[in-house]
Protein backbone atom coordinates (compact mmCIF):
# COMPACT_ATOMS: atom_id res chain seq x y z
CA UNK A 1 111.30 115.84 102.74
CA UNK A 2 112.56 113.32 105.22
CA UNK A 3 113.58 109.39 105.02
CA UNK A 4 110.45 109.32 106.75
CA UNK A 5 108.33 110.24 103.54
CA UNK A 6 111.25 107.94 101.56
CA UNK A 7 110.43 105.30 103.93
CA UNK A 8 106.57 105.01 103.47
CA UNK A 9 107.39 105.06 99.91
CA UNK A 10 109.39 101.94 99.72
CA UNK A 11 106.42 99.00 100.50
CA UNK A 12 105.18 100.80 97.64
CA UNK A 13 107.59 100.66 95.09
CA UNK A 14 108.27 97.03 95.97
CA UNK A 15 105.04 96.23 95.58
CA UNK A 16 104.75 97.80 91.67
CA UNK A 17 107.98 96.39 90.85
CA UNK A 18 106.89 93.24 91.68
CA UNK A 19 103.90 93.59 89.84
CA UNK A 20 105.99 94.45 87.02
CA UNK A 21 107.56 91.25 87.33
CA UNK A 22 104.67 89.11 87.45
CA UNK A 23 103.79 91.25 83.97
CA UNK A 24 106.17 89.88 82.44
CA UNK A 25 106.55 86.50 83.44
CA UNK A 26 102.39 86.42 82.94
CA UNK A 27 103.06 87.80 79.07
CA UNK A 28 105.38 84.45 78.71
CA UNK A 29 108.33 84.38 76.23
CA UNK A 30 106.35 82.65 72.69
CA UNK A 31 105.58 86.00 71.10
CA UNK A 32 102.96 84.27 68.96
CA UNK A 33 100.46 84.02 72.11
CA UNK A 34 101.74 87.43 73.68
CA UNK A 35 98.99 89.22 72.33
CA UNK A 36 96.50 86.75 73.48
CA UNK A 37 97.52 87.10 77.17
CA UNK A 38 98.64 91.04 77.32
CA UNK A 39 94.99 92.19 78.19
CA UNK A 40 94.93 89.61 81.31
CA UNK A 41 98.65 90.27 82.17
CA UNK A 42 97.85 94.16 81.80
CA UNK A 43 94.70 93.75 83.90
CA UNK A 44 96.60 91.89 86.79
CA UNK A 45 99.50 94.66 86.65
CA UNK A 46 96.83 98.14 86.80
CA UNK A 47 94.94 96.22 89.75
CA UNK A 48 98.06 95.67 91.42
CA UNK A 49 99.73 99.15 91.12
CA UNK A 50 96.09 100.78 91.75
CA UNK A 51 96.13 98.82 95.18
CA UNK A 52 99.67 99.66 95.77
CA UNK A 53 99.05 103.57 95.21
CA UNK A 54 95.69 102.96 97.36
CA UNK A 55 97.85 102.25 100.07
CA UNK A 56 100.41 104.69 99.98
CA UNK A 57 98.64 107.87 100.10
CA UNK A 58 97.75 107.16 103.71
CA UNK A 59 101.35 106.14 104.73
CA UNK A 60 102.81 108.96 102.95
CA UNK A 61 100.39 111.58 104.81
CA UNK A 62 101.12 110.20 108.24
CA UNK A 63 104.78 110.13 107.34
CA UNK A 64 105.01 114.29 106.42
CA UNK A 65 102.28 114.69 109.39
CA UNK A 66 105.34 113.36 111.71
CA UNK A 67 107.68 115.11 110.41
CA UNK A 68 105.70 118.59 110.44
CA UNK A 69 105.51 117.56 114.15
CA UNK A 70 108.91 116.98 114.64
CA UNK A 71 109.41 120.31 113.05
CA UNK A 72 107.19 121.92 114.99
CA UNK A 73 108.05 120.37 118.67
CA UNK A 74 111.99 121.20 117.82
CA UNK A 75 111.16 125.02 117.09
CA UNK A 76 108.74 125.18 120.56
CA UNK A 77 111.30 123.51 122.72
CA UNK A 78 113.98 126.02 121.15
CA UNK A 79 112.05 128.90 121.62
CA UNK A 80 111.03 127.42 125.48
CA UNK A 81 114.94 127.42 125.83
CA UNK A 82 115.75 130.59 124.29
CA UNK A 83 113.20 133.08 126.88
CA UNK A 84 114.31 134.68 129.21
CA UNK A 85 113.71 133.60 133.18
């Protein structure tokens, strides 16, 4: 596809790395009370990336609608300019 599509994708992947971040740093660094805070941390990071993925199905379908467009208005206006008078 086009940067377009690439484009759309990138609040996205922010977002979930971020999230993945915020795992971590949630999960803390004493492994003896890890397992006591994964299910929260865990929780926080699915709700996160489930919002994030919410949001880019619409941005990535108005992103290949454009470019179909695009596509479509540069093969009209060639075919406008390649008839004969």
């Amino acid at each position: 596809m086009t940067d377009q599509v690439v484009t759309a994708a990138v609040p996205t992947a922010i977002n979930v790395l971020t999230a993945l971040k915020t795992f971590f740093a949630n999960l803390g660094t004493d492994p003896a009370v890890m397992p006591a805070k994964l299910p929260g941390a865990a929780g926080v990071l699915l709700g996160t990336v489930e919002l994030a993925v919410a949001g880019l199905v619409p941005a990535e379908v108005g992103a290949v609608q454009a470019d179909i467009n695009s596509r479509i208005d540069a093969t009209i206006a060639k075919l406008q300019a390649s008839k004969p008078a």
